[in-house]
N, C-alpha and C. Protein backbone atom coordinates (compact mmCIF):
# COMPACT_ATOMS: atom_id res chain seq x y z
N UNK A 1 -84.57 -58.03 42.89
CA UNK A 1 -85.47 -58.52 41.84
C UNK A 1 -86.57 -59.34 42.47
N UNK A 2 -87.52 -59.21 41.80
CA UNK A 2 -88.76 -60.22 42.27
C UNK A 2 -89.05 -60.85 41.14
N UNK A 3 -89.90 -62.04 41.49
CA UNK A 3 -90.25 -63.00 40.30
C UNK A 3 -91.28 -64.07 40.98
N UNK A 4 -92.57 -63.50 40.30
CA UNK A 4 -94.27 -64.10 40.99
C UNK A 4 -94.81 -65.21 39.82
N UNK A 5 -95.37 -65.94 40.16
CA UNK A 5 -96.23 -67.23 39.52
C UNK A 5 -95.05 -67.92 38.43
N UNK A 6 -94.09 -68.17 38.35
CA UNK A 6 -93.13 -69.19 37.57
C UNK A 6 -93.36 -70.27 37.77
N UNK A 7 -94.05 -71.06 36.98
CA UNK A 7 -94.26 -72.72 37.04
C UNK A 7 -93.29 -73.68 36.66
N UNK A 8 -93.04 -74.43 37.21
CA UNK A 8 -91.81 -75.07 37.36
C UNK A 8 -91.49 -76.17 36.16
N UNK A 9 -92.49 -75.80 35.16
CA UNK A 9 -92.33 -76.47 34.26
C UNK A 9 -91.89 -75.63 33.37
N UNK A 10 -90.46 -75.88 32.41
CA UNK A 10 -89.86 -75.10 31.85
C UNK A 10 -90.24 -75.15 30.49
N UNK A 11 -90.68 -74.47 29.84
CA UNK A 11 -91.11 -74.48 28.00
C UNK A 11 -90.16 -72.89 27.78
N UNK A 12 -91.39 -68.18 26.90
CA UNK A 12 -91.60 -66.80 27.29
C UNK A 12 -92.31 -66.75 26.20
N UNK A 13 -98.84 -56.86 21.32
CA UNK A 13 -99.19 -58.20 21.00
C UNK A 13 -98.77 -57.40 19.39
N UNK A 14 -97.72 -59.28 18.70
CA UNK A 14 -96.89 -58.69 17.52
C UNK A 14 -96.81 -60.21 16.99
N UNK A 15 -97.55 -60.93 16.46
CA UNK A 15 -97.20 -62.24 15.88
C UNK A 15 -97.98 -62.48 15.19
N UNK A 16 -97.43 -62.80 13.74
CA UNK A 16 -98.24 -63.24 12.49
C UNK A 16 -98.65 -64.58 12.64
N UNK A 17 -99.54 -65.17 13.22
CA UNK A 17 -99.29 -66.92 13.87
C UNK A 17 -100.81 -67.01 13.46
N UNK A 18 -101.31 -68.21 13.51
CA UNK A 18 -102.43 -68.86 13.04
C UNK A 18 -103.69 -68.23 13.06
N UNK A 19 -104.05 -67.19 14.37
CA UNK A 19 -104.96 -66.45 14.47
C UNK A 19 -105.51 -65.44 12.82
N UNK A 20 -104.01 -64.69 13.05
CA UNK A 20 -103.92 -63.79 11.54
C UNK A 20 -104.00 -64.52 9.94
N UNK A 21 -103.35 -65.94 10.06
CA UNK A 21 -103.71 -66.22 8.92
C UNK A 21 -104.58 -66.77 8.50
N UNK A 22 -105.45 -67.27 10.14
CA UNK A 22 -107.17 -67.75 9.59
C UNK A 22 -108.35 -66.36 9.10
N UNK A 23 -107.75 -65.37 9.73
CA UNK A 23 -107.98 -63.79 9.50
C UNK A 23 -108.28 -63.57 8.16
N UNK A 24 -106.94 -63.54 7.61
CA UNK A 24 -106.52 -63.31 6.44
C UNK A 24 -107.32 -64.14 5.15
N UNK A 25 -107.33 -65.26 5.28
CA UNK A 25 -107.80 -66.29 4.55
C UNK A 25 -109.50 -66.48 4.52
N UNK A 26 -109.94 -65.32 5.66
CA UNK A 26 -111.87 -65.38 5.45
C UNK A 26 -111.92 -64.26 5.05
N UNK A 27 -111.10 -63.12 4.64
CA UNK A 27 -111.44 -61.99 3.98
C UNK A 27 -112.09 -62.51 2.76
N UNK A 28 -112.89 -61.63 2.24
CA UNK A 28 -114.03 -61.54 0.91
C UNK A 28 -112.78 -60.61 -0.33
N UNK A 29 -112.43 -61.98 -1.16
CA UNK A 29 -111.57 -61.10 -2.66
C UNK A 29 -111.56 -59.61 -2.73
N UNK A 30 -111.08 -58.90 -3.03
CA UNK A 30 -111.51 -57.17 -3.33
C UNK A 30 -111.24 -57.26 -4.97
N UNK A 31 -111.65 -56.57 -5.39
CA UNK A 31 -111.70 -56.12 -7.12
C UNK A 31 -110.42 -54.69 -7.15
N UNK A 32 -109.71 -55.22 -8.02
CA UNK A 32 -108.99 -53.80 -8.52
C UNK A 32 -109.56 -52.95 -9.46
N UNK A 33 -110.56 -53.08 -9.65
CA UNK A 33 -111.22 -52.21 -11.12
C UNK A 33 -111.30 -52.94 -12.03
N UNK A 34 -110.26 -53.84 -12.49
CA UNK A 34 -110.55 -54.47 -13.51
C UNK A 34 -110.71 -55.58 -13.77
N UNK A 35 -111.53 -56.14 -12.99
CA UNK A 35 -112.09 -57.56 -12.78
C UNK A 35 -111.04 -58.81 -12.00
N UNK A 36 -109.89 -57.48 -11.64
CA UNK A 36 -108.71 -58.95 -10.96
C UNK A 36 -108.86 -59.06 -9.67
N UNK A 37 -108.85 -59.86 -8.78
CA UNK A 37 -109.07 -59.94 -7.37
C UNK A 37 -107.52 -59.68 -6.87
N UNK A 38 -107.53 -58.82 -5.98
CA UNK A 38 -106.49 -58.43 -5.04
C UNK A 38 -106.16 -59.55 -3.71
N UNK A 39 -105.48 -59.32 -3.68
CA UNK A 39 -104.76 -60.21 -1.91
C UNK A 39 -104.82 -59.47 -0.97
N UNK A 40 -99.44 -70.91 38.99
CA UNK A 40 -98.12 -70.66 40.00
C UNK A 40 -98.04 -70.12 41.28
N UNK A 41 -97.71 -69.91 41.60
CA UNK A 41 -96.97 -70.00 42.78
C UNK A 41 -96.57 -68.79 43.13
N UNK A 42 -96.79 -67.34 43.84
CA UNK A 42 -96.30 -65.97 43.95
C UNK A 42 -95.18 -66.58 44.69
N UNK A 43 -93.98 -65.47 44.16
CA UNK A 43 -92.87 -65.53 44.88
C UNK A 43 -92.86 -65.16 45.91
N UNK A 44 -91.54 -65.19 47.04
CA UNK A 44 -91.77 -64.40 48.30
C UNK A 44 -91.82 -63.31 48.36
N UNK A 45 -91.30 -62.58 47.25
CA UNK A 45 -91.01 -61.48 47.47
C UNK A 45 -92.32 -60.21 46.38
N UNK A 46 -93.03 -61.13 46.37
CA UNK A 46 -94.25 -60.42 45.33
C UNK A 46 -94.72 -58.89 46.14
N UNK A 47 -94.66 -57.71 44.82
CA UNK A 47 -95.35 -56.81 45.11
C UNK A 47 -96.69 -56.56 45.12
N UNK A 48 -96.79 -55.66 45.68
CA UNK A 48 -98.02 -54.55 45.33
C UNK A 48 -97.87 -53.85 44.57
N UNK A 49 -98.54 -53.43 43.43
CA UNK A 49 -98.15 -52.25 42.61
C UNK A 49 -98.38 -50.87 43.06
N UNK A 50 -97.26 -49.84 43.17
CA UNK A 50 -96.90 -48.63 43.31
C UNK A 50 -97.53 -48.06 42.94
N UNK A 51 -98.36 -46.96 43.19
CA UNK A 51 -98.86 -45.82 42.62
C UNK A 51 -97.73 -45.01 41.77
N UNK A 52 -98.32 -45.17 40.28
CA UNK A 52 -97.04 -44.37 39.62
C UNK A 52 -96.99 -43.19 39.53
N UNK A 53 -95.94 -42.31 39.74
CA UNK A 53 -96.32 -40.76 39.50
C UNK A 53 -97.18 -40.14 38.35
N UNK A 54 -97.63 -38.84 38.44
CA UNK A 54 -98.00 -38.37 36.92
C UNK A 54 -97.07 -37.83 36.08
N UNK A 55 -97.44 -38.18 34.57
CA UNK A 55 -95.98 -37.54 34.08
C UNK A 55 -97.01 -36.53 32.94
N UNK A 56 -95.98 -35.47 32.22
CA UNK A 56 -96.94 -34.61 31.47
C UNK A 56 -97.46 -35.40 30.06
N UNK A 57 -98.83 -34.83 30.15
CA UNK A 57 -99.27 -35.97 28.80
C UNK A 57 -99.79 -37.15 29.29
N UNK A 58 -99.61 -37.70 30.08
CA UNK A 58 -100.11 -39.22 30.36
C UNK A 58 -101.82 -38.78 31.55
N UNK A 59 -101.92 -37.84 31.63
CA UNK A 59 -103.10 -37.69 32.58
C UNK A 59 -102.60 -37.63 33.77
N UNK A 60 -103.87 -37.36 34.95
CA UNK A 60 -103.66 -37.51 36.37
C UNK A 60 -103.21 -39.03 36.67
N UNK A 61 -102.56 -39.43 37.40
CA UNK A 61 -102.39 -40.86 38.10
C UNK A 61 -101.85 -41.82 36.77
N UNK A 62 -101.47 -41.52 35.98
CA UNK A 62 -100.94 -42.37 34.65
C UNK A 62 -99.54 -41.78 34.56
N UNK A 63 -99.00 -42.78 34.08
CA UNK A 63 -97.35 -42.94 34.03
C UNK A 63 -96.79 -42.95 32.57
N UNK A 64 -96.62 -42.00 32.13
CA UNK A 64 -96.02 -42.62 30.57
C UNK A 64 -95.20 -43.07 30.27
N UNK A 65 -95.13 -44.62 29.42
CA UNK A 65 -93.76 -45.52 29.33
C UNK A 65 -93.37 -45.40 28.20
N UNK A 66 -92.85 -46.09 27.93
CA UNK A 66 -92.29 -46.92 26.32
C UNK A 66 -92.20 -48.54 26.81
N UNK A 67 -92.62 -49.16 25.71
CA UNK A 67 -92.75 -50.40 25.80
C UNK A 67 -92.02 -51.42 24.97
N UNK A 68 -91.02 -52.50 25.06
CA UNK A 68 -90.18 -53.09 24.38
C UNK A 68 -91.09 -54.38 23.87
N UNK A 69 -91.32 -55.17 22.56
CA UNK A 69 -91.96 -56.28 22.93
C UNK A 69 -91.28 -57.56 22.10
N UNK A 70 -90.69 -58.19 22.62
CA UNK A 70 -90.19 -59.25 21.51
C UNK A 70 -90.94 -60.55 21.98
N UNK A 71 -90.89 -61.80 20.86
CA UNK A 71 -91.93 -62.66 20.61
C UNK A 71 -91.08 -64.05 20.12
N UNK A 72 -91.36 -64.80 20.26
CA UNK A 72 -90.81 -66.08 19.46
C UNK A 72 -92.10 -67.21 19.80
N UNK A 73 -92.33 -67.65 18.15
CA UNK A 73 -93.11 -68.78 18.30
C UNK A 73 -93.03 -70.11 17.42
N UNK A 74 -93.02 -70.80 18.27
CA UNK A 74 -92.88 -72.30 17.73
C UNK A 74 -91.06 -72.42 17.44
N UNK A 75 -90.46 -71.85 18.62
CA UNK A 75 -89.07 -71.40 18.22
C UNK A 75 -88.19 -70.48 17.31
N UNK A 76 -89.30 -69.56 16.78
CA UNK A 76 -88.81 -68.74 15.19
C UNK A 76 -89.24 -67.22 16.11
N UNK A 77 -88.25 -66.58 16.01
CA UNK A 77 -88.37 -65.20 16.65
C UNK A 77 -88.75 -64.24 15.67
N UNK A 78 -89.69 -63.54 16.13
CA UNK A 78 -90.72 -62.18 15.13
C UNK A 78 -89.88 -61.47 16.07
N UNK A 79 -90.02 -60.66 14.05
CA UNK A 79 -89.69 -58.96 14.61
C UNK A 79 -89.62 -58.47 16.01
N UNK A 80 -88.96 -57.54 16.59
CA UNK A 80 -89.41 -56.60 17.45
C UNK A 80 -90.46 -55.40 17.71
N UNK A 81 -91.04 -55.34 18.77
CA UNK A 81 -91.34 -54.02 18.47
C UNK A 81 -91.45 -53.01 19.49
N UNK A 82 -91.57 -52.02 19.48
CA UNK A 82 -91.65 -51.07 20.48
C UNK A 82 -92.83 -49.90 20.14
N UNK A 83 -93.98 -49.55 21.83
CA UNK A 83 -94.69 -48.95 21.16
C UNK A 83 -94.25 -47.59 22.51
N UNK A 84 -95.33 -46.63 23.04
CA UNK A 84 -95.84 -45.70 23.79
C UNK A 84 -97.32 -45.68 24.22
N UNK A 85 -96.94 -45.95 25.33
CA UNK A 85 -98.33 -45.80 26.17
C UNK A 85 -98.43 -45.50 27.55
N UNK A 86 -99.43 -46.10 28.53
CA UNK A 86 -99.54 -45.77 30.07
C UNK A 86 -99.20 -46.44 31.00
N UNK A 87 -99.04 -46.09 31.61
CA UNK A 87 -99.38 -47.28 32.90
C UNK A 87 -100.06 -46.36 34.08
N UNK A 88 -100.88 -47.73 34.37
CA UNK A 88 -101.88 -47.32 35.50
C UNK A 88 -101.81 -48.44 36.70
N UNK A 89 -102.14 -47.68 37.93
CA UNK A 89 -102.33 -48.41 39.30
C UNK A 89 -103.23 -48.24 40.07
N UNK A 90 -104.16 -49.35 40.32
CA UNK A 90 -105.46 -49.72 40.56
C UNK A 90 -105.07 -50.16 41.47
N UNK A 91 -105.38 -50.12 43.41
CA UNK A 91 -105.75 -51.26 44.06
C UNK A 91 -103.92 -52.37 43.63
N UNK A 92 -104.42 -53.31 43.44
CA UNK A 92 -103.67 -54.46 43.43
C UNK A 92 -103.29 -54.71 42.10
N UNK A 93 -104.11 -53.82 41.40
CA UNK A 93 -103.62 -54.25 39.73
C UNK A 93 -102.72 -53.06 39.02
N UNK A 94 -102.06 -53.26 38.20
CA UNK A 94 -101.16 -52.42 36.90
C UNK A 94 -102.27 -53.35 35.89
N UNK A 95 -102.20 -51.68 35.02
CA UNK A 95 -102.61 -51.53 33.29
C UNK A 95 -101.78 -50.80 32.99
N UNK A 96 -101.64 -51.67 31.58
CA UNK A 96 -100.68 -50.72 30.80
C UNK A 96 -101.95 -50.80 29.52
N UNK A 97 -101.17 -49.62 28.27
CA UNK A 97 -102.16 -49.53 27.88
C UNK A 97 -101.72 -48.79 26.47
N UNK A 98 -101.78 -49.29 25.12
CA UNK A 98 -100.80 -49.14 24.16
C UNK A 98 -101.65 -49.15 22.58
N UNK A 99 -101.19 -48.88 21.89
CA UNK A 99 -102.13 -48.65 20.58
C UNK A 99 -101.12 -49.79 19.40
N UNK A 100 -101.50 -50.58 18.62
CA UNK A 100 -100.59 -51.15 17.86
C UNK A 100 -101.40 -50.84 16.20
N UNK A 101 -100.69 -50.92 15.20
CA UNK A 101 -101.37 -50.72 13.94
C UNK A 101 -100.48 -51.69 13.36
N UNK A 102 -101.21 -52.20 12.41
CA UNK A 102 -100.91 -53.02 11.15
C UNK A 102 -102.33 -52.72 9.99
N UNK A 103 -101.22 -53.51 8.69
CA UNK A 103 -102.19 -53.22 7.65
C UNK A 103 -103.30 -53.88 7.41
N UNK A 104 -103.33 -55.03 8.38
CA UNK A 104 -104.57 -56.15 8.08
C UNK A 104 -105.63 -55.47 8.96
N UNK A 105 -105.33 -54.90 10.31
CA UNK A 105 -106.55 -54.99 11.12
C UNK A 105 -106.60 -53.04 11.46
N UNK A 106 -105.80 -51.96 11.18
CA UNK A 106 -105.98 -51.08 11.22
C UNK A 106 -105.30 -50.97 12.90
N UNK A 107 -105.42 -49.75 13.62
CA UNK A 107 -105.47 -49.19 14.88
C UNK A 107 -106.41 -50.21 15.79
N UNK A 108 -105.27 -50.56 16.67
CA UNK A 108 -105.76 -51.90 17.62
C UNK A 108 -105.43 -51.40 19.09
N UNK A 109 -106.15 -50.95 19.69
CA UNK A 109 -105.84 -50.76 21.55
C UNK A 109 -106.18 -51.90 22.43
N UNK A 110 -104.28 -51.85 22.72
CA UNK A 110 -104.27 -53.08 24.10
C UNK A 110 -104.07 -52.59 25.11
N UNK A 111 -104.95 -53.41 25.61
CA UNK A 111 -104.60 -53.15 27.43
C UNK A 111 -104.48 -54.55 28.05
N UNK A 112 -103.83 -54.48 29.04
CA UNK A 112 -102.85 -55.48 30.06
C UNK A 112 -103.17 -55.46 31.17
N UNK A 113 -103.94 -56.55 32.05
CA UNK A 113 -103.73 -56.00 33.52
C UNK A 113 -103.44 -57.19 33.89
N UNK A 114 -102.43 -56.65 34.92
CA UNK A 114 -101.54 -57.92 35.69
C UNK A 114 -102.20 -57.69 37.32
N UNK A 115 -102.42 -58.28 38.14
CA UNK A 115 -102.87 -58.37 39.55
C UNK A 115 -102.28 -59.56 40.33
N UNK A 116 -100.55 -59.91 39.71
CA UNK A 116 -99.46 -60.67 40.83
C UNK A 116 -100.03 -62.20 40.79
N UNK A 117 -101.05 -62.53 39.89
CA UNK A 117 -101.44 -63.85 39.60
C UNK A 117 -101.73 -64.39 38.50
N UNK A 118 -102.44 -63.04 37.76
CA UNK A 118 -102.59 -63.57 36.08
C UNK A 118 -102.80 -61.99 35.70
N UNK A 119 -103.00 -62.56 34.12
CA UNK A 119 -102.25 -61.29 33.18
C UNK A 119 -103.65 -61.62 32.51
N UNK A 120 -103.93 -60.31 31.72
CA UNK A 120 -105.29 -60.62 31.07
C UNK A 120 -105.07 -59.32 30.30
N UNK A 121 -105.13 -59.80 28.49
CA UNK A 121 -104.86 -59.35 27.71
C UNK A 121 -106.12 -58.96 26.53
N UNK A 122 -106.23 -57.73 26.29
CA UNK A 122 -107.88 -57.06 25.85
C UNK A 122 -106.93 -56.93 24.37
N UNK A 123 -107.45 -56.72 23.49
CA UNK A 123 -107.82 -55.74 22.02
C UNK A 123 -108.67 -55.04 21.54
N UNK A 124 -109.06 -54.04 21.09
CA UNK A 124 -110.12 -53.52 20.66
C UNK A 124 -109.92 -52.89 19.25
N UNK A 125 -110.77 -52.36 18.51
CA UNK A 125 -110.09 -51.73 17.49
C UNK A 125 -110.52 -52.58 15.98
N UNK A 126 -109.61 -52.94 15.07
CA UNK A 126 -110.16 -53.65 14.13
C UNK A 126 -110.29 -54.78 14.13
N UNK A 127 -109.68 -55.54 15.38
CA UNK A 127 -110.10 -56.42 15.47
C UNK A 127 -110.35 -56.57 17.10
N UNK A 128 -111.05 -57.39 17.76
CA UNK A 128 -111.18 -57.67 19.26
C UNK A 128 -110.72 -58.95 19.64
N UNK A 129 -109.86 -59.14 20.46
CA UNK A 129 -109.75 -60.28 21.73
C UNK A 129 -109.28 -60.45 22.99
N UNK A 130 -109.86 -61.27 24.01
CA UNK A 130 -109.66 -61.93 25.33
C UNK A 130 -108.85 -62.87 25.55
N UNK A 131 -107.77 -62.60 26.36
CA UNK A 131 -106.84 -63.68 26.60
C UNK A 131 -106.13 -63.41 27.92
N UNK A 132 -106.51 -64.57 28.79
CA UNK A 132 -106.04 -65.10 30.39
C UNK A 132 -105.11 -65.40 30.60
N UNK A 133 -104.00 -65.46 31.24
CA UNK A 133 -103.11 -66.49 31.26
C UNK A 133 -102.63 -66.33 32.92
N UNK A 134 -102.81 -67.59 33.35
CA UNK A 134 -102.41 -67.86 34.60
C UNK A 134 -101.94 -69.00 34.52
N UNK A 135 -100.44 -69.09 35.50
CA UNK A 135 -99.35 -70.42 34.89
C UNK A 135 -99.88 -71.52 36.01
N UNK A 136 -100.00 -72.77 34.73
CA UNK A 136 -100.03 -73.66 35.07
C UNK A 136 -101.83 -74.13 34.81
N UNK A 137 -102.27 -73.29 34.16
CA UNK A 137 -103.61 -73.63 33.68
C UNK A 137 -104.20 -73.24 32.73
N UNK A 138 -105.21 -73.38 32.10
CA UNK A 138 -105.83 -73.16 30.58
C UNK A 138 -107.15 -71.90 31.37
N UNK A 139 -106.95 -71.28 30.07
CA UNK A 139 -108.02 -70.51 30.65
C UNK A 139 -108.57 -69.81 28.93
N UNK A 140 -109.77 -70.21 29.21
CA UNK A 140 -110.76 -69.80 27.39
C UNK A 140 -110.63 -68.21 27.30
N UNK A 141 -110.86 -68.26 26.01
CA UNK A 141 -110.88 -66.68 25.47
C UNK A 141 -111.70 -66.76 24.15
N UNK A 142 -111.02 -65.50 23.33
CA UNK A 142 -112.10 -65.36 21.92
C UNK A 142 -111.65 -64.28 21.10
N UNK A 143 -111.85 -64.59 20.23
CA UNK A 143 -111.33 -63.37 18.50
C UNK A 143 -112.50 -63.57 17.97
N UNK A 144 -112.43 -61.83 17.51
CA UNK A 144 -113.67 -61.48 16.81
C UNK A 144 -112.56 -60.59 15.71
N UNK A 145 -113.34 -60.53 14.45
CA UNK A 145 -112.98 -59.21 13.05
C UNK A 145 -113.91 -59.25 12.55
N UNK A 146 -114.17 -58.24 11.80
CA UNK A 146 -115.04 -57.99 10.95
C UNK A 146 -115.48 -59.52 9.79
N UNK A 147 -114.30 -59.94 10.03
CA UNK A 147 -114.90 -61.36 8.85
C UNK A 147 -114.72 -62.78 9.76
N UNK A 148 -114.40 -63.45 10.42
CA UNK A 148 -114.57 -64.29 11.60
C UNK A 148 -114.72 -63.82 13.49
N UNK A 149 -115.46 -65.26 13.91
CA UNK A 149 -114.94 -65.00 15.26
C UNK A 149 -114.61 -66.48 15.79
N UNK A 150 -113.95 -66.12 16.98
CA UNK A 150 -113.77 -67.87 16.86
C UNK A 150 -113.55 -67.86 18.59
N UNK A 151 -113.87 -69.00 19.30
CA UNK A 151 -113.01 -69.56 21.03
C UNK A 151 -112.16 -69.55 20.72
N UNK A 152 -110.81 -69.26 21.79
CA UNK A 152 -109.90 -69.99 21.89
C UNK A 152 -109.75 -70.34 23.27
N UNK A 153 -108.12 -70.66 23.84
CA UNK A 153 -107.36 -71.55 24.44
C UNK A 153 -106.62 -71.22 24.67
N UNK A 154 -106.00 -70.49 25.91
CA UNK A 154 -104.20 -70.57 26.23
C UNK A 154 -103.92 -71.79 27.43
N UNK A 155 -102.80 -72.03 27.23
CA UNK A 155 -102.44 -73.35 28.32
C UNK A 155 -100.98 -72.31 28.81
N UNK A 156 -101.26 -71.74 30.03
CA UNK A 156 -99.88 -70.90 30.28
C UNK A 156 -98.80 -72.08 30.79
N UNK A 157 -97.79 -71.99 30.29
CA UNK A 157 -96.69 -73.18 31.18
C UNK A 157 -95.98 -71.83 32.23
N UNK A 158 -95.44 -70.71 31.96
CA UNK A 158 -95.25 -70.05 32.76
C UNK A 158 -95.61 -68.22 32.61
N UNK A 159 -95.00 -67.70 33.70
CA UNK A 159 -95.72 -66.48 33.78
C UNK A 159 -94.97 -66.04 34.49
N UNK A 160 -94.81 -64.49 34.57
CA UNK A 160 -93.47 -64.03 35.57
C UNK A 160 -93.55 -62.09 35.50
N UNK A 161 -93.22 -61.21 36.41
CA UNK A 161 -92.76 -60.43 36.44
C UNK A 161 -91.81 -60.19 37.65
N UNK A 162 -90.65 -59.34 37.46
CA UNK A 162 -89.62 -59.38 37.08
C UNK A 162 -89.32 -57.19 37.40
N UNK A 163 -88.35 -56.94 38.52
CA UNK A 163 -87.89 -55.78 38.24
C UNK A 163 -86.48 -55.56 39.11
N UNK A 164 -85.52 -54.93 38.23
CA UNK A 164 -84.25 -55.21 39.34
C UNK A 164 -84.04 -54.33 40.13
N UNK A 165 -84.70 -53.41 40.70
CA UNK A 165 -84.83 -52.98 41.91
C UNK A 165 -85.99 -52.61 42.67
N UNK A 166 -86.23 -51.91 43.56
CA UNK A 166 -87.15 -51.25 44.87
C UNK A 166 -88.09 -50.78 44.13
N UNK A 167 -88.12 -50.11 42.89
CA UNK A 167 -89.02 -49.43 42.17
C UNK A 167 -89.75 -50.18 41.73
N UNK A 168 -91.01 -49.38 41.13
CA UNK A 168 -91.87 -50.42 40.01
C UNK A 168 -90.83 -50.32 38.37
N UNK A 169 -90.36 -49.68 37.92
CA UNK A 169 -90.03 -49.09 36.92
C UNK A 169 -88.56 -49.48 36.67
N UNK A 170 -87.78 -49.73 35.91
CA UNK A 170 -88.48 -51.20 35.13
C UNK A 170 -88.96 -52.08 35.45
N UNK A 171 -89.95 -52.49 34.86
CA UNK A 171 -90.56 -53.70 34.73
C UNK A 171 -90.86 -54.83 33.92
N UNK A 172 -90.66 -56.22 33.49
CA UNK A 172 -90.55 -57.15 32.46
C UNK A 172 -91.59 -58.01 33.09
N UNK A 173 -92.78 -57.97 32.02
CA UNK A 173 -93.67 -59.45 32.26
C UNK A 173 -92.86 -60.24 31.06
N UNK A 174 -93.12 -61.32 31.32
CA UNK A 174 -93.39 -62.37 30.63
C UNK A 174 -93.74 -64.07 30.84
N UNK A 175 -94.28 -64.61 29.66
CA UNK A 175 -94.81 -65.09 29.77
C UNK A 175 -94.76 -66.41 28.47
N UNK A 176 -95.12 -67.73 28.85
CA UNK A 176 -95.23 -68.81 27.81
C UNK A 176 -96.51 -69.55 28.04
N UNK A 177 -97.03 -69.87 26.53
CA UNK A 177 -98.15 -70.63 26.60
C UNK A 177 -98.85 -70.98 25.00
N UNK A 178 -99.40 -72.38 25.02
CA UNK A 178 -99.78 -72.56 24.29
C UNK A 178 -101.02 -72.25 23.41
N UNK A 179 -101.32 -71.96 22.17
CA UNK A 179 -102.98 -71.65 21.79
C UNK A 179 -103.15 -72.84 21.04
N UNK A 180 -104.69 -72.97 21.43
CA UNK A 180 -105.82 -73.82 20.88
C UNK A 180 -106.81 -73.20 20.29
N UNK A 181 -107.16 -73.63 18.98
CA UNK A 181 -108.19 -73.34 17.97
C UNK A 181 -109.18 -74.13 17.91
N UNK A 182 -110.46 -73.85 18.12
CA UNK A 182 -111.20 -75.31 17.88
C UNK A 182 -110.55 -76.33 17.93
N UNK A 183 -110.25 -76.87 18.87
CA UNK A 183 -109.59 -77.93 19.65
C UNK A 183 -108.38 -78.39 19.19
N UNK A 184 -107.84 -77.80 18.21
CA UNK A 184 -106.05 -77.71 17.76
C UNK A 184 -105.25 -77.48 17.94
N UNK A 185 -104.15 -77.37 18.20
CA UNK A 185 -102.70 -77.04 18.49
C UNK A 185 -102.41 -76.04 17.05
N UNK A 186 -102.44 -74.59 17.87
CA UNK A 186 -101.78 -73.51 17.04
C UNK A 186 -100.77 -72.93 17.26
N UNK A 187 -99.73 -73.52 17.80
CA UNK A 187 -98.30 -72.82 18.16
C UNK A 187 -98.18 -73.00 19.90
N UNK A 188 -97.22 -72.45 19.69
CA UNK A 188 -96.70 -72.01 21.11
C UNK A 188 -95.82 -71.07 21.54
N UNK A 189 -95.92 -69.88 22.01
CA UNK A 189 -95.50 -68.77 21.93
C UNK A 189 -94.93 -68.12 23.50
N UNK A 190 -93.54 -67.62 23.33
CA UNK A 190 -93.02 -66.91 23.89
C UNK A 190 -93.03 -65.43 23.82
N UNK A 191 -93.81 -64.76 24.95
CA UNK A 191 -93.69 -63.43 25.09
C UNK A 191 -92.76 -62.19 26.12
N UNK A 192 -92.11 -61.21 25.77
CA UNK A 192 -91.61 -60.30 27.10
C UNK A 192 -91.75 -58.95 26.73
N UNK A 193 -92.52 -58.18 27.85
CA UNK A 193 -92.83 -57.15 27.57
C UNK A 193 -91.95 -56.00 28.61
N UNK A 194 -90.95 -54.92 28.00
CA UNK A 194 -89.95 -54.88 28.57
C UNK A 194 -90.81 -53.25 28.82
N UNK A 195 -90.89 -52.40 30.14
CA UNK A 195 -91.73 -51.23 30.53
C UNK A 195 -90.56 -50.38 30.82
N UNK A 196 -90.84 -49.05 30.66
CA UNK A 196 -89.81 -48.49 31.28
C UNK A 196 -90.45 -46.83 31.07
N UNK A 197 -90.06 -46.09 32.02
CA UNK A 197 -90.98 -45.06 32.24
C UNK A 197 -90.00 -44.15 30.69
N UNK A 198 -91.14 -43.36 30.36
CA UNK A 198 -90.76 -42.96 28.65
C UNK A 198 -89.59 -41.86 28.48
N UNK A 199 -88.53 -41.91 27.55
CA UNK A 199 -87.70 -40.86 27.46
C UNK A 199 -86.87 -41.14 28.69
N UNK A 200 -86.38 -42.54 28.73
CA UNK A 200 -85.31 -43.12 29.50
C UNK A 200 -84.33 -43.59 28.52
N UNK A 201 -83.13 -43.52 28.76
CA UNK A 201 -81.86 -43.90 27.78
C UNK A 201 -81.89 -45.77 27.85
């Protein structure tokens, strides 16, 4: 097993948390028709990332996984979820690369790239955001939707990947850190994102 950037300060995309319900709450009423309104430190043993094989369907040089993702914030554990997507190997970096839907923001594509020091987390889709996290420091970001946009704030306390053998495959990031809203305390959230090459038992 290996295990890169863990900060030694101990406090680990699917969470209904402050972002979504400031979201939610600048939407414009809708009408039903009838006038009613509706509702660290790399370990020693840190890799390089592997060139992953090709698998069918995933393209040249792309790896097709399945992806595990569970969440807990402010100590209260959300749902699970699990999606399908890629993984890719760049040089020094892994992307993974995954589609999520919900009813608030529609078809949302994330991508992930980890490079053995920090993790940097994209959205696109119905809604957009930027988010850094390297343990043991704050690093700015930003949300945009169609009806707000706003800065934010992660404060990573730690950060980690994680595989129990020689292979790249499995693989577990995860990660803890706090968000800031216009200079507020909006939770604090535990993430692990569990990889595993797709149509594995």
């Amino acid at each position: 097993m290996y295990i890169v950037n863990r900060n030694n300060r101990q406090e680990a995309p699917e969470e209904e948390n402050a972002i979504e319900r400031k979201d939610r709450a600048a939407q414009p009423e809708r009408s039903d028709g009838n006038g009613a309104a509706g509702g660290a430190e790399a370990g020693p043993e840190a890799k390089s990332p592997q060139q992953p094989a090709s698998s069918p369907g995933a393209g040249p040089g792309k790896l097709a996984v399945d992806i595990a993702v569970s969440s807990t914030q402010d100590g209260k554990r959300e749902p699970a979820a699990r999606h399908h997507g890629e993984l890719i190997s760049k040089g020094r970096s892994l992307y993974l690369r995954y589609e999520e839907r919900d009813e608030l923001h529609g078809v949302v594509r994330t991508t992930l790239r980890w490079n053995g020091e920090e993790l940097t987390l994209t959205r696109r889709g119905g809604l957009e955001s930027d988010q850094t996290f390297a343990a043991g420091q704050s690093r700015g970001g930003r949300y945009a939707s169609p009806h707000l946009s706003f800065p934010l704030v992660t404060e990573t306390e730690e950060l980690a990947a994680s595989s129990p053998g020689e292979g790249l495959l499995p693989l577990t990031l995860s990660w803890t850190y706090r968000l800031r809203i216009e200079d507020q305390s909006s939770g604090r959230f535990q993430l692990r994102l569990t990889i595993q090459e797709a149509n594995q038992p």
